[in-house]
PDB file of N, CA and C in Angstrom:
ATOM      1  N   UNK A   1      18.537   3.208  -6.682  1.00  0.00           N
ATOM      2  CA  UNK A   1      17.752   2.177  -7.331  1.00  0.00           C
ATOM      3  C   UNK A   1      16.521   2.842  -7.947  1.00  0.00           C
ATOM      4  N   UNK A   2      16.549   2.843  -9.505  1.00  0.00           N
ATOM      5  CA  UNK A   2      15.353   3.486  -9.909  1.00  0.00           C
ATOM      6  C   UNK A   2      14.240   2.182 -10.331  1.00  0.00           C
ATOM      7  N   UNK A   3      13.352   2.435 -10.677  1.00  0.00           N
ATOM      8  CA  UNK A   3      12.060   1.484 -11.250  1.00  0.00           C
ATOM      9  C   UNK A   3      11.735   1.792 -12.730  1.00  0.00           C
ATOM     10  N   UNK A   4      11.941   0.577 -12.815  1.00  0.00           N
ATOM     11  CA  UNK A   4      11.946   0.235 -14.912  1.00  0.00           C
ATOM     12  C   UNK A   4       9.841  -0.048 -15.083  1.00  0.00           C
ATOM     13  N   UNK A   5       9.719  -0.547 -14.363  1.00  0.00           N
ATOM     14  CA  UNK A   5       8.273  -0.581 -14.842  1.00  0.00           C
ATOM     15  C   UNK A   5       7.548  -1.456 -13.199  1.00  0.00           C
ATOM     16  N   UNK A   6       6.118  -1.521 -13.687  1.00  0.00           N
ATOM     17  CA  UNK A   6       5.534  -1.958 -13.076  1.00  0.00           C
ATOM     18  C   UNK A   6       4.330  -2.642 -13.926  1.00  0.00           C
ATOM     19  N   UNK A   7       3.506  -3.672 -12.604  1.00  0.00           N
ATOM     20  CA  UNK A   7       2.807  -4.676 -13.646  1.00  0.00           C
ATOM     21  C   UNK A   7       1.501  -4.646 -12.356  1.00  0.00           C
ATOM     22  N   UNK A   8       0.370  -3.995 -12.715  1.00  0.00           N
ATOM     23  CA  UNK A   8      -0.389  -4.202 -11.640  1.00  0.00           C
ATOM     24  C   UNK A   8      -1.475  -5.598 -11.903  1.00  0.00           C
ATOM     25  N   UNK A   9      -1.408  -6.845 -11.210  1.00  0.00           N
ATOM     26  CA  UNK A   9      -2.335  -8.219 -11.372  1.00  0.00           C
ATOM     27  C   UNK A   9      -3.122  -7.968 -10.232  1.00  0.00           C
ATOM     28  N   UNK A  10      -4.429  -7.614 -10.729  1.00  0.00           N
ATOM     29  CA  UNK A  10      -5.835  -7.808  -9.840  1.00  0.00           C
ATOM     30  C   UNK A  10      -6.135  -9.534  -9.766  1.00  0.00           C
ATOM     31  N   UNK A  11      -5.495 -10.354 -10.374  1.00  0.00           N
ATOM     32  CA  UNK A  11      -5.653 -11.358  -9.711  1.00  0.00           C
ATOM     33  C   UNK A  11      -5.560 -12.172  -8.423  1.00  0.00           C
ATOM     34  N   UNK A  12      -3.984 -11.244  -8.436  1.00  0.00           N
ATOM     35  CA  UNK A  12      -3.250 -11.755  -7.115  1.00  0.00           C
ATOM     36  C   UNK A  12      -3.370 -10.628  -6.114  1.00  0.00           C
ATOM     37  N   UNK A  13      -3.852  -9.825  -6.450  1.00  0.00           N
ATOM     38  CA  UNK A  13      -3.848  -8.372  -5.610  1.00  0.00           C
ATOM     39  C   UNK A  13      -2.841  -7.629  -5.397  1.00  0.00           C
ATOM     40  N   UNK A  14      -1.896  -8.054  -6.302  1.00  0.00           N
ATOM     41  CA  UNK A  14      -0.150  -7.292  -6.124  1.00  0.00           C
ATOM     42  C   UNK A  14       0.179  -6.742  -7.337  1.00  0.00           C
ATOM     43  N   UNK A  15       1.321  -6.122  -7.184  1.00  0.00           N
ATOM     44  CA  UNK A  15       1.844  -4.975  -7.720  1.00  0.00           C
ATOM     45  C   UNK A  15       3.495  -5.600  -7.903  1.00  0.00           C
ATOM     46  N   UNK A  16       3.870  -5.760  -9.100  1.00  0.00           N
ATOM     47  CA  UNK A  16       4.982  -6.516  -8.946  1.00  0.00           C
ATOM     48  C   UNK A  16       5.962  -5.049  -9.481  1.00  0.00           C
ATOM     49  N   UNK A  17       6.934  -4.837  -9.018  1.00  0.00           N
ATOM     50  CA  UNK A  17       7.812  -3.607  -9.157  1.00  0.00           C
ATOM     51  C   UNK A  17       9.398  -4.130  -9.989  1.00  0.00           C
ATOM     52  N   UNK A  18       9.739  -3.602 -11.123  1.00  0.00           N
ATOM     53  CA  UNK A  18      11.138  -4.372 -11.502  1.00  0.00           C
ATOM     54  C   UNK A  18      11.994  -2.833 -11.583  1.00  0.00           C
ATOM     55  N   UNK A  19      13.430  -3.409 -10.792  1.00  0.00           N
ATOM     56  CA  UNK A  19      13.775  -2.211 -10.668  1.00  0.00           C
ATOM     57  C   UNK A  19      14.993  -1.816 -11.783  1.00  0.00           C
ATOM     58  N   UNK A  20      15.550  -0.678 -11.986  1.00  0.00           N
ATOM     59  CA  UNK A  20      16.301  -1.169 -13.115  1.00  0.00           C
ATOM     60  C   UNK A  20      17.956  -1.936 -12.747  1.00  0.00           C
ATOM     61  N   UNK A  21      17.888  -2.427 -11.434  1.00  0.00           N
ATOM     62  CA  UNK A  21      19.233  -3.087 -10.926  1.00  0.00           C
ATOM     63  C   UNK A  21      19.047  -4.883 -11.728  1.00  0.00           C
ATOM     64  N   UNK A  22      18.277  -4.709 -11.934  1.00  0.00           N
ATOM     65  CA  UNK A  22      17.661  -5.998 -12.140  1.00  0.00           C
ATOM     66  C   UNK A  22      16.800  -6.953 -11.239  1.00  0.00           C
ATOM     67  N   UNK A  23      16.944  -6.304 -10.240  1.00  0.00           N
ATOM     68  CA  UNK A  23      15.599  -7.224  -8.744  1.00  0.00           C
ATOM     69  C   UNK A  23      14.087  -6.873  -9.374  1.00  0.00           C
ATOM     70  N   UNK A  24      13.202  -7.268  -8.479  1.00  0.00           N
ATOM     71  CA  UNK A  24      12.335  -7.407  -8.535  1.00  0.00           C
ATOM     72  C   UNK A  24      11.588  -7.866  -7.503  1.00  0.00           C
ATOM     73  N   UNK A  25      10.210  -7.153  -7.254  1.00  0.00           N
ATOM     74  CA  UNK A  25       9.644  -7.280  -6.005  1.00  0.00           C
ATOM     75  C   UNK A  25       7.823  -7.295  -6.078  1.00  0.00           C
ATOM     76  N   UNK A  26       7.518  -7.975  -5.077  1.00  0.00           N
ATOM     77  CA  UNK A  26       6.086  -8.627  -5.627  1.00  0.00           C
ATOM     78  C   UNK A  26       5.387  -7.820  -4.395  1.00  0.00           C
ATOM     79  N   UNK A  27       4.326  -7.029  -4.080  1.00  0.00           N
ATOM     80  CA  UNK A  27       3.682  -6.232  -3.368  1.00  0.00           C
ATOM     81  C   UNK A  27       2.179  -6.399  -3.103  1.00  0.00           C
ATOM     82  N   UNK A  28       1.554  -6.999  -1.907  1.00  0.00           N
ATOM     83  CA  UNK A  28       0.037  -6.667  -1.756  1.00  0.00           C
ATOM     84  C   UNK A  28      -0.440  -5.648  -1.975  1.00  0.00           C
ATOM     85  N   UNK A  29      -1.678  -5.368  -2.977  1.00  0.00           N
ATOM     86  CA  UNK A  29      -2.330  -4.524  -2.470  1.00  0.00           C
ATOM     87  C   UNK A  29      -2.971  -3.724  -1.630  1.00  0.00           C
ATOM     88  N   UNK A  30      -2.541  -4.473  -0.413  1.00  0.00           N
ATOM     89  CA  UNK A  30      -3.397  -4.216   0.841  1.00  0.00           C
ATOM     90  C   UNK A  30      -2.348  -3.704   1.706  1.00  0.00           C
ATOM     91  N   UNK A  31      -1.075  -4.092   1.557  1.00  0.00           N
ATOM     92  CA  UNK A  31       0.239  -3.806   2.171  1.00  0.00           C
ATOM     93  C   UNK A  31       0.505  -2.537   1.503  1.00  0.00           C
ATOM     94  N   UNK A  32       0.848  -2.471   0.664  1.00  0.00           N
ATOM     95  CA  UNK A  32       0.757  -0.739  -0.034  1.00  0.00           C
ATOM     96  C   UNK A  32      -0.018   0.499   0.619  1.00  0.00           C
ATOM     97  N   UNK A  33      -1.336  -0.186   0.432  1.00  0.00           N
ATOM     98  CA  UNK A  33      -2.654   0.674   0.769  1.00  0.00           C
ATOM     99  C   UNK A  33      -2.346   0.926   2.472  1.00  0.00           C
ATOM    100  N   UNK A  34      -2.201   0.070   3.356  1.00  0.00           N
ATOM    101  CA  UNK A  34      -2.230  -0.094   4.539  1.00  0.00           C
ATOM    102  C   UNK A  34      -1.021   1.031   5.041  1.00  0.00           C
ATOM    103  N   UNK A  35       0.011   0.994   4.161  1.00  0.00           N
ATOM    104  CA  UNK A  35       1.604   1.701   4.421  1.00  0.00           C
ATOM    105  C   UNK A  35       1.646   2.956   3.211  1.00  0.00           C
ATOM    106  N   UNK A  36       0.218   2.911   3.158  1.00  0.00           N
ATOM    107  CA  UNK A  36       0.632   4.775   2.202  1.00  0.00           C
ATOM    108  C   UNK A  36       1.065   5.599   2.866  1.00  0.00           C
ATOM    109  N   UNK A  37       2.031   6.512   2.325  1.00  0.00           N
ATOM    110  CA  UNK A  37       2.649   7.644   2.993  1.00  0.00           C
ATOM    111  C   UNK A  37       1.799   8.503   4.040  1.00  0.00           C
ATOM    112  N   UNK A  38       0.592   8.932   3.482  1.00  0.00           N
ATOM    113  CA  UNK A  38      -0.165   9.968   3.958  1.00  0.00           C
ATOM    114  C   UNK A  38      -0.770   9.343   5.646  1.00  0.00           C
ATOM    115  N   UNK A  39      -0.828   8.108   5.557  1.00  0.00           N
ATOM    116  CA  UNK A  39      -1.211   7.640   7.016  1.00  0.00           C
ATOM    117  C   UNK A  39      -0.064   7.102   7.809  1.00  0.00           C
ATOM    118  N   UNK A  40       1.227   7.573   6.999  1.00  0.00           N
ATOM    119  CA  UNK A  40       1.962   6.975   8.198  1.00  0.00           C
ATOM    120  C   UNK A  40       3.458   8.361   8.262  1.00  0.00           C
ATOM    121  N   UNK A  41       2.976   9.756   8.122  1.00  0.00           N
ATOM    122  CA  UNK A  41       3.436  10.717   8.468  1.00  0.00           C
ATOM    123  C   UNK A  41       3.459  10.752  10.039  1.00  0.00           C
ATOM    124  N   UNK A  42       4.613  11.672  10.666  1.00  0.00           N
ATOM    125  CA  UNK A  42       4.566  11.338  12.449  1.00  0.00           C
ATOM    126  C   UNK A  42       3.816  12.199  12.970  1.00  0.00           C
ATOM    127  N   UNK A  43       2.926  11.661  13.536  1.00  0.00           N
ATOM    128  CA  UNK A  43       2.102  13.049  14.402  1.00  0.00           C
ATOM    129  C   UNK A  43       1.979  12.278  15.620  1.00  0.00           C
ATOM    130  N   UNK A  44       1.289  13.161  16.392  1.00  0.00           N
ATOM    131  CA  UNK A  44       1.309  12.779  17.898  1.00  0.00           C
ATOM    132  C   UNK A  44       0.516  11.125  17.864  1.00  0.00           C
ATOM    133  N   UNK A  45      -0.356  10.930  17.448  1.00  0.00           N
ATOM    134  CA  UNK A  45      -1.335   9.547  17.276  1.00  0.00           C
ATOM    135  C   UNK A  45      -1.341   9.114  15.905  1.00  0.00           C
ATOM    136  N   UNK A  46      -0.205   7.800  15.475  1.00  0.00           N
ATOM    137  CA  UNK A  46      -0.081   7.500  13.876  1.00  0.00           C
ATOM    138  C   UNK A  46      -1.585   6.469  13.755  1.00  0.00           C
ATOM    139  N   UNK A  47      -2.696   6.823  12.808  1.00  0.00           N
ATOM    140  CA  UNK A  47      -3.449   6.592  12.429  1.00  0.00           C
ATOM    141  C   UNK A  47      -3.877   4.817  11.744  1.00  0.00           C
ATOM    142  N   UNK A  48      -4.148   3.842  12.345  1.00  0.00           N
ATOM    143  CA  UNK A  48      -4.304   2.189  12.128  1.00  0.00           C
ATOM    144  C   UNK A  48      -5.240   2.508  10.449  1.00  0.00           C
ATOM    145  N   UNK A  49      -4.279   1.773   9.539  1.00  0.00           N
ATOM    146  CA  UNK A  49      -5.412   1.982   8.437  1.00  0.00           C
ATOM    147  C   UNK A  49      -6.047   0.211   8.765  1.00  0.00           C
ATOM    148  N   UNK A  50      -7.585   0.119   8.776  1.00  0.00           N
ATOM    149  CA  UNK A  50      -8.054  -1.371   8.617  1.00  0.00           C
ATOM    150  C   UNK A  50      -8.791  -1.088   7.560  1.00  0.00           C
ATOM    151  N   UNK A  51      -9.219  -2.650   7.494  1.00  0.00           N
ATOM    152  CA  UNK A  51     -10.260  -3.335   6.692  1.00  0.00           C
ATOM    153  C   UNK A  51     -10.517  -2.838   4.963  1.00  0.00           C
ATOM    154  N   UNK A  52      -8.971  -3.348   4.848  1.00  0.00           N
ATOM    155  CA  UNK A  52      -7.915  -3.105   3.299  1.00  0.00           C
ATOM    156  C   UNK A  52      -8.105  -4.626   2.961  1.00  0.00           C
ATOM    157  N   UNK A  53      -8.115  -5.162   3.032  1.00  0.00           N
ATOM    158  CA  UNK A  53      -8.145  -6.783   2.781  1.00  0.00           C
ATOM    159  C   UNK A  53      -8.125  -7.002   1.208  1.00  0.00           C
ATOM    160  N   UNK A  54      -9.602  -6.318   0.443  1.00  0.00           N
ATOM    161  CA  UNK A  54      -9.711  -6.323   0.034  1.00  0.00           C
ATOM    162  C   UNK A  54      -9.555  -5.465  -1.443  1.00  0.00           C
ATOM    163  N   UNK A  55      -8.698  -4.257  -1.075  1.00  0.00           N
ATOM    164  CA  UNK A  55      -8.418  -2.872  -1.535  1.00  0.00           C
ATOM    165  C   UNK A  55      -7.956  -3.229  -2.793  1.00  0.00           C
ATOM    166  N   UNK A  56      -7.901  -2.521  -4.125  1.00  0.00           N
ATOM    167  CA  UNK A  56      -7.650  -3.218  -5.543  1.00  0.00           C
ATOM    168  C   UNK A  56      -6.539  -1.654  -5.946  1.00  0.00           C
ATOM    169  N   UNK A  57      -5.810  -1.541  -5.917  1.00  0.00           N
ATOM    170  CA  UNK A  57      -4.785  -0.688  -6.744  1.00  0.00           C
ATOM    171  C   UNK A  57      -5.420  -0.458  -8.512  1.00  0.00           C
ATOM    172  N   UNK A  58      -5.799   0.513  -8.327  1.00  0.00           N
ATOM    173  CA  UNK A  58      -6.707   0.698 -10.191  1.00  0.00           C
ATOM    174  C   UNK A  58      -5.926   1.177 -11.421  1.00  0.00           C
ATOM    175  N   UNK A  59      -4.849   2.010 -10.557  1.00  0.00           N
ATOM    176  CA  UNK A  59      -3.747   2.966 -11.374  1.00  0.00           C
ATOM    177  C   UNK A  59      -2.796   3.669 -10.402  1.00  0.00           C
ATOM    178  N   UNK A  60      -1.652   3.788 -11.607  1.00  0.00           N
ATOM    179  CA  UNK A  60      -0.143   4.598 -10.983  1.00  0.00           C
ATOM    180  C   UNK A  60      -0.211   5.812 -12.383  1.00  0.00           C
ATOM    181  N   UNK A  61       0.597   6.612 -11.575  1.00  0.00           N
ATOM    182  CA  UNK A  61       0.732   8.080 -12.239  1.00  0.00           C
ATOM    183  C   UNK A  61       2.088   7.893 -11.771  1.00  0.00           C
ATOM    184  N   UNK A  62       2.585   8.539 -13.125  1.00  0.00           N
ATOM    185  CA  UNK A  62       4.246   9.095 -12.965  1.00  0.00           C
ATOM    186  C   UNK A  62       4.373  10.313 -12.774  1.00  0.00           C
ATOM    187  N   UNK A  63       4.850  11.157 -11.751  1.00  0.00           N
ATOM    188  CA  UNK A  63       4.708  12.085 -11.671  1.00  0.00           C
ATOM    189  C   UNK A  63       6.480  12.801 -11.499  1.00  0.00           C
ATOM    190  N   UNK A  64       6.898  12.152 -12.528  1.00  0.00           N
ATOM    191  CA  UNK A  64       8.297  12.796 -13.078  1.00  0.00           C
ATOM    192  C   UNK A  64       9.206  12.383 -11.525  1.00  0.00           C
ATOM    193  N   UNK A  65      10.100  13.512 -10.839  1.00  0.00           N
ATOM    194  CA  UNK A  65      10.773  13.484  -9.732  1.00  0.00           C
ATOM    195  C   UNK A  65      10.193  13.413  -8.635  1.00  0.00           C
ATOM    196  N   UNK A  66       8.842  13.581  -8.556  1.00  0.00           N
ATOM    197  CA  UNK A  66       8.444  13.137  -7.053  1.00  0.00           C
ATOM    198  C   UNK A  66       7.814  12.263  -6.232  1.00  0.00           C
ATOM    199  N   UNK A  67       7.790  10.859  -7.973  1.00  0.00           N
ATOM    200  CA  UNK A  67       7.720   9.427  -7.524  1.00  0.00           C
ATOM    201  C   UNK A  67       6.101   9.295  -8.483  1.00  0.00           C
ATOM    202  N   UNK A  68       5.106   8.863  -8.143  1.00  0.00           N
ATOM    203  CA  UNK A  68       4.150   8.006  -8.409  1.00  0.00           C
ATOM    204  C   UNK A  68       2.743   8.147  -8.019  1.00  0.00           C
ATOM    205  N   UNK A  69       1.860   8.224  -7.987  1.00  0.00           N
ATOM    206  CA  UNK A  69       0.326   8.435  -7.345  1.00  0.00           C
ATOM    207  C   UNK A  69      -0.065   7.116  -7.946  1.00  0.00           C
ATOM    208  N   UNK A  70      -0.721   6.228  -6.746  1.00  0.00           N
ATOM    209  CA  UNK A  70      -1.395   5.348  -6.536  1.00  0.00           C
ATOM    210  C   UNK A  70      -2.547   5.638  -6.336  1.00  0.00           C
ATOM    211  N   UNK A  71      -3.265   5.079  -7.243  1.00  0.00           N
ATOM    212  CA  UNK A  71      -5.386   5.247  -7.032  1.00  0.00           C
ATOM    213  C   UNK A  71      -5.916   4.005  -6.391  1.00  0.00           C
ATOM    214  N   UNK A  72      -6.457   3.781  -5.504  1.00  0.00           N
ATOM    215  CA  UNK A  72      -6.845   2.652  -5.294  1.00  0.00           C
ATOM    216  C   UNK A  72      -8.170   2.782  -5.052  1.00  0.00           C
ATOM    217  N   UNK A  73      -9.127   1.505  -5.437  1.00  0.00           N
ATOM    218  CA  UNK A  73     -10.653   1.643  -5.529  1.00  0.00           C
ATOM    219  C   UNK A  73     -11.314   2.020  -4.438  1.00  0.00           C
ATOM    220  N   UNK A  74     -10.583   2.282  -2.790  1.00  0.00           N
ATOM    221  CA  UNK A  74     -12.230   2.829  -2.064  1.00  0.00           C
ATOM    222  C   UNK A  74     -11.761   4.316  -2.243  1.00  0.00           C
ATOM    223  N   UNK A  75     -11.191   4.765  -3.198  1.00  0.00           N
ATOM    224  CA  UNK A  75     -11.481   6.537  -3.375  1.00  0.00           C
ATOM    225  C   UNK A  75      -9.895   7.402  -2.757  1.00  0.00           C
ATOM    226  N   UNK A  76      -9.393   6.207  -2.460  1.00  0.00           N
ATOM    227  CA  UNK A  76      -7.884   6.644  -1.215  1.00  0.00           C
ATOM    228  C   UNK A  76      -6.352   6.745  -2.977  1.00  0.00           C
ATOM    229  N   UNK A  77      -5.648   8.080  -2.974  1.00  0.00           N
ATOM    230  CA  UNK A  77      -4.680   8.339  -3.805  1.00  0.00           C
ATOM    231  C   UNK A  77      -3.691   9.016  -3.049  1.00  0.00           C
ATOM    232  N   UNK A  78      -2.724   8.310  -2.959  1.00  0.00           N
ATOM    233  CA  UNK A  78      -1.317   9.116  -2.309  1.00  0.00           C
ATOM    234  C   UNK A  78      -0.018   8.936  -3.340  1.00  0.00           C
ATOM    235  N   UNK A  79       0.868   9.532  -3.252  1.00  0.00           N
ATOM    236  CA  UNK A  79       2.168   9.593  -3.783  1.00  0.00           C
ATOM    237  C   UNK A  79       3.358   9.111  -3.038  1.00  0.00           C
ATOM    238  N   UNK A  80       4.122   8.095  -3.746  1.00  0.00           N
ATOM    239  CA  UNK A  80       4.542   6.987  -2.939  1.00  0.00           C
ATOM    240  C   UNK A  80       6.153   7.488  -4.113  1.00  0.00           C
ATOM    241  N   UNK A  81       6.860   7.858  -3.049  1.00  0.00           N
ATOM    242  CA  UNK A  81       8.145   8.292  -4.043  1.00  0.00           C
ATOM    243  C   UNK A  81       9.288   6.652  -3.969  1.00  0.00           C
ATOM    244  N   UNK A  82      10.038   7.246  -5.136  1.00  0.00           N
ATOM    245  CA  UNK A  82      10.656   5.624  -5.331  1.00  0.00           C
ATOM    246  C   UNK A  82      11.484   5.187  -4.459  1.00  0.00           C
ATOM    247  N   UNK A  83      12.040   6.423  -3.214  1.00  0.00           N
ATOM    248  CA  UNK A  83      12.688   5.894  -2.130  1.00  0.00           C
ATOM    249  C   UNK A  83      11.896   5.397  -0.761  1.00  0.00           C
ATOM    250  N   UNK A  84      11.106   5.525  -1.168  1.00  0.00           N
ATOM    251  CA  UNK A  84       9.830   4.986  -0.099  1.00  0.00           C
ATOM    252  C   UNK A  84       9.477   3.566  -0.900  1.00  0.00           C
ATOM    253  N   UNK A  85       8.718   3.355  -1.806  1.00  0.00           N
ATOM    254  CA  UNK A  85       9.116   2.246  -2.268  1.00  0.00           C
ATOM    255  C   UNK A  85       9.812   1.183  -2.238  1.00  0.00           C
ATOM    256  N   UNK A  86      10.914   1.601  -2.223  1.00  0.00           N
ATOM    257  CA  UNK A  86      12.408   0.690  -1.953  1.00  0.00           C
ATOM    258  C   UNK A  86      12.517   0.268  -0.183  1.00  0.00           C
ATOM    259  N   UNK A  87      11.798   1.357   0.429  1.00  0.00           N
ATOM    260  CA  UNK A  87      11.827   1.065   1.594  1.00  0.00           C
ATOM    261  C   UNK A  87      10.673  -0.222   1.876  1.00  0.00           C
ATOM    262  N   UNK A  88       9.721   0.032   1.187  1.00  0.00           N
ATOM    263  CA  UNK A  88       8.165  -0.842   1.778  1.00  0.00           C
ATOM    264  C   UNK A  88       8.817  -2.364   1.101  1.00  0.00           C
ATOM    265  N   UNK A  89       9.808  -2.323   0.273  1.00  0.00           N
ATOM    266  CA  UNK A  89      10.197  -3.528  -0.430  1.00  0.00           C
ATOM    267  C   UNK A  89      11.341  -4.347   0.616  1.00  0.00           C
ATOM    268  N   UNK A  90      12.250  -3.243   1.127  1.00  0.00           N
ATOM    269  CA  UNK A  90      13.084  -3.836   1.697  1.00  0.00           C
ATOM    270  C   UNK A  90      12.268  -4.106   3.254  1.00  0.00           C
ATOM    271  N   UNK A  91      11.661  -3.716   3.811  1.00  0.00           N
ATOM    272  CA  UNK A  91      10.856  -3.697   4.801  1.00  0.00           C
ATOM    273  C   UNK A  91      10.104  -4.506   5.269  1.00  0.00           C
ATOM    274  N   UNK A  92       8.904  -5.179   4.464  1.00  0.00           N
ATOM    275  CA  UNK A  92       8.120  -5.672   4.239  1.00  0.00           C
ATOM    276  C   UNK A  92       7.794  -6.686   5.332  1.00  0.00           C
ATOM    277  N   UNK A  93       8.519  -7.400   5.590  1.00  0.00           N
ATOM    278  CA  UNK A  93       8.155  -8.499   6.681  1.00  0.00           C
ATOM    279  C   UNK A  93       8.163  -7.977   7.771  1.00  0.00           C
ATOM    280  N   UNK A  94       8.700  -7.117   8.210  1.00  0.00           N
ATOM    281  CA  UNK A  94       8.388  -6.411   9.696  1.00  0.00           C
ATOM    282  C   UNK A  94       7.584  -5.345   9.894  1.00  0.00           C
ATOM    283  N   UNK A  95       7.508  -4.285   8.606  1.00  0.00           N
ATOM    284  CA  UNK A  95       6.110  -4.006   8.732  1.00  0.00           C
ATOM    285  C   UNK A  95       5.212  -4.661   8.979  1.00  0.00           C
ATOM    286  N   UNK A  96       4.901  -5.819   8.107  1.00  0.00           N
ATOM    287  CA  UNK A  96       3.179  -6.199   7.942  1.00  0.00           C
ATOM    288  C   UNK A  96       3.385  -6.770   9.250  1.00  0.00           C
ATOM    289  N   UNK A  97       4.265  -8.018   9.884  1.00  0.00           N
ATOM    290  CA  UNK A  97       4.080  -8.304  10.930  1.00  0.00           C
ATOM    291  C   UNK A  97       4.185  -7.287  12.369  1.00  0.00           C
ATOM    292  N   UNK A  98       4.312  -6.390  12.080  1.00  0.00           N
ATOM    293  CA  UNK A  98       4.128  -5.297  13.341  1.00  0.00           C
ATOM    294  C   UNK A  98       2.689  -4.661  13.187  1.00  0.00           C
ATOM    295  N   UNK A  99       1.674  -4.724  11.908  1.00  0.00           N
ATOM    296  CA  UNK A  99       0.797  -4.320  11.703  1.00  0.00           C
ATOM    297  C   UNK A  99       0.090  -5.199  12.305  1.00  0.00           C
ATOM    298  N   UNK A 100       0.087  -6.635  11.955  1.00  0.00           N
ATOM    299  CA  UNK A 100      -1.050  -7.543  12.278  1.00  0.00           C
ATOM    300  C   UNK A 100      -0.936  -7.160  13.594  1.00  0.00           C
ATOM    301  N   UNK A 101       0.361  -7.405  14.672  1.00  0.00           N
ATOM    302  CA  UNK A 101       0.127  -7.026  15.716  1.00  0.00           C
ATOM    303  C   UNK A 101      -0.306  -5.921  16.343  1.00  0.00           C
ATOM    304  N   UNK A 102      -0.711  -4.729  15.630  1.00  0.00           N
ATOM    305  CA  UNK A 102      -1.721  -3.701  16.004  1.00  0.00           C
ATOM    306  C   UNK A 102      -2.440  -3.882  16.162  1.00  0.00           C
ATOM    307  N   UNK A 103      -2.771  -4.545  14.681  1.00  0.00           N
ATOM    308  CA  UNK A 103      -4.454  -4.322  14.362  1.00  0.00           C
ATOM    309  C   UNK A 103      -5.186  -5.442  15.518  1.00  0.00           C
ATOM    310  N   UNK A 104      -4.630  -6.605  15.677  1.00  0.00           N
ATOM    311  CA  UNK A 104      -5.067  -7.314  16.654  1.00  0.00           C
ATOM    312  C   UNK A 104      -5.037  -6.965  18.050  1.00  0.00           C
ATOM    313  N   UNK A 105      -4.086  -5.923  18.182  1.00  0.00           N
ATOM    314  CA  UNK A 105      -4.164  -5.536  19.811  1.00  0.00           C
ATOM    315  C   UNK A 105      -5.547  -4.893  20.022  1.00  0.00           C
ATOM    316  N   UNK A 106      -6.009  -3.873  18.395  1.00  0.00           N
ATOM    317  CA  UNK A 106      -7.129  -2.521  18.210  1.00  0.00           C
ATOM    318  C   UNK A 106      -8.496  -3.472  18.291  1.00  0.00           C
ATOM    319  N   UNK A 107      -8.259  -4.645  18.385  1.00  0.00           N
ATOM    320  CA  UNK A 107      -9.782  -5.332  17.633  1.00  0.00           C
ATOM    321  C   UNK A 107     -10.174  -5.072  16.713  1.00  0.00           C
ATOM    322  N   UNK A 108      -9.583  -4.732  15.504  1.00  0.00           N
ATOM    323  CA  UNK A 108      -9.927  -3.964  14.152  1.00  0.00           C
ATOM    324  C   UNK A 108      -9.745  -5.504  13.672  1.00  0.00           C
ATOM    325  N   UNK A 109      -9.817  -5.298  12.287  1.00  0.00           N
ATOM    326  CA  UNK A 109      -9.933  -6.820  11.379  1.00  0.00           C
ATOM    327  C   UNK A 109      -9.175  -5.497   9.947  1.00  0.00           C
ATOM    328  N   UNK A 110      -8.864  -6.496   8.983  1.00  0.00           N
ATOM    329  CA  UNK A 110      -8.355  -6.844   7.846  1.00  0.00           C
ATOM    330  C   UNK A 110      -9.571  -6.927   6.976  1.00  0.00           C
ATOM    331  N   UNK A 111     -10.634  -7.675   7.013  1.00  0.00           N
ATOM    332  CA  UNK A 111     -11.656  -7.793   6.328  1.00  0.00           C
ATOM    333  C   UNK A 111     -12.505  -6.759   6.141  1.00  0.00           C
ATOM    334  N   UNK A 112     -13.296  -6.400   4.752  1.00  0.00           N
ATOM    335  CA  UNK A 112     -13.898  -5.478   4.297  1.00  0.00           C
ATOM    336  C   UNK A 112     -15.030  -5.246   5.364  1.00  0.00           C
ATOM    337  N   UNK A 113     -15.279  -3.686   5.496  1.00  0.00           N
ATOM    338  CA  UNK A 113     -16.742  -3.253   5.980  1.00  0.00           C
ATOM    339  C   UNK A 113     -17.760  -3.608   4.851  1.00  0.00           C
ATOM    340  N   UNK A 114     -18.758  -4.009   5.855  1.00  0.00           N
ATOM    341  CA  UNK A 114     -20.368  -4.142   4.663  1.00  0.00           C
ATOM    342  C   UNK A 114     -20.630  -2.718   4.916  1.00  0.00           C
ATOM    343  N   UNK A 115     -21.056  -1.862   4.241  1.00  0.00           N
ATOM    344  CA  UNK A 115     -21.516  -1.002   3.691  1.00  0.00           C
ATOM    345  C   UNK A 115     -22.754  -1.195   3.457  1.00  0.00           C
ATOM    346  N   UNK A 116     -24.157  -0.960   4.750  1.00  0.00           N
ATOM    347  CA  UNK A 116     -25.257  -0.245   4.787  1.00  0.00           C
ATOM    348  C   UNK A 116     -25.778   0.683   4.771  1.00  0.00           C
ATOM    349  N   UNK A 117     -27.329   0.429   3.853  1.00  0.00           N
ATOM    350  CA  UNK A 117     -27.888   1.505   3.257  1.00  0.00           C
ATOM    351  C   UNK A 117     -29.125   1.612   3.281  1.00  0.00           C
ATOM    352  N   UNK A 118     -29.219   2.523   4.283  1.00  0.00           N
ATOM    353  CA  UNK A 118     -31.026   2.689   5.119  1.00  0.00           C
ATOM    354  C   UNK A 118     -31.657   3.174   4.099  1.00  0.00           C
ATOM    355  N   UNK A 119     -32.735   2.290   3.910  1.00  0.00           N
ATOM    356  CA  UNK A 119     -33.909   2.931   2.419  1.00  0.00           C
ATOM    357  C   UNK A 119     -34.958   3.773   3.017  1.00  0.00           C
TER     358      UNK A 119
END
């Protein structure tokens, strides 16, 4: 399953993906961001990404055969190949719901950090 295009709406905070089978799949921004590759490699302690809630996807890079680079606005860019993709699409409901149940076990939140700044 390859990907014919993509449509990023900062309205809705998603990322709608059309593939060239003809499906099509609608993506949080925050679900993306939360399930980037780079934080969910296996190491001894897999790393809780929080307080994405609000995270805005700015740009995708094609990067020929080895899928895509995602920029997203707090400064965070990983490469999300199209079989990973297909996975976070087919996936989706048991990820995020195995996440909430992390993040709620961690006492972490979903909602943005305020960002203070001692004058």
């Amino acid at each position: 399953m390859n990907i014919q295009s993509f449509l990023i709406n900062t309205n809705t905070k998603s990322l709608t993906i059309d593939f060239n089978n003809g499906q099509s799949a609608c993506l949080p921004f925050e679900y993306l961001r939360v399930f980037t590759p780079s934080a969910n490699k296996p190491t001894k302690q897999q790393s809780l990404v929080t307080h994405k809630k609000d995270v805005v996807l700015t740009a995708i890079e094609n990067l020929g055969k080895h899928g895509y680079r995602f920029i997203f606005d707090d400064q965070h860019n990983a490469i999300y190949s199209t079989k990973y993709i297909a996975l976070l699409v087919t996936e989706q409901n048991d990820r995020w719901q195995h996440y909430l149940t992390n993040l709620k076990a961690s006492g972490h939140s979903r909602e943005a950090m305020i960002n203070i700044t001692q004058l």
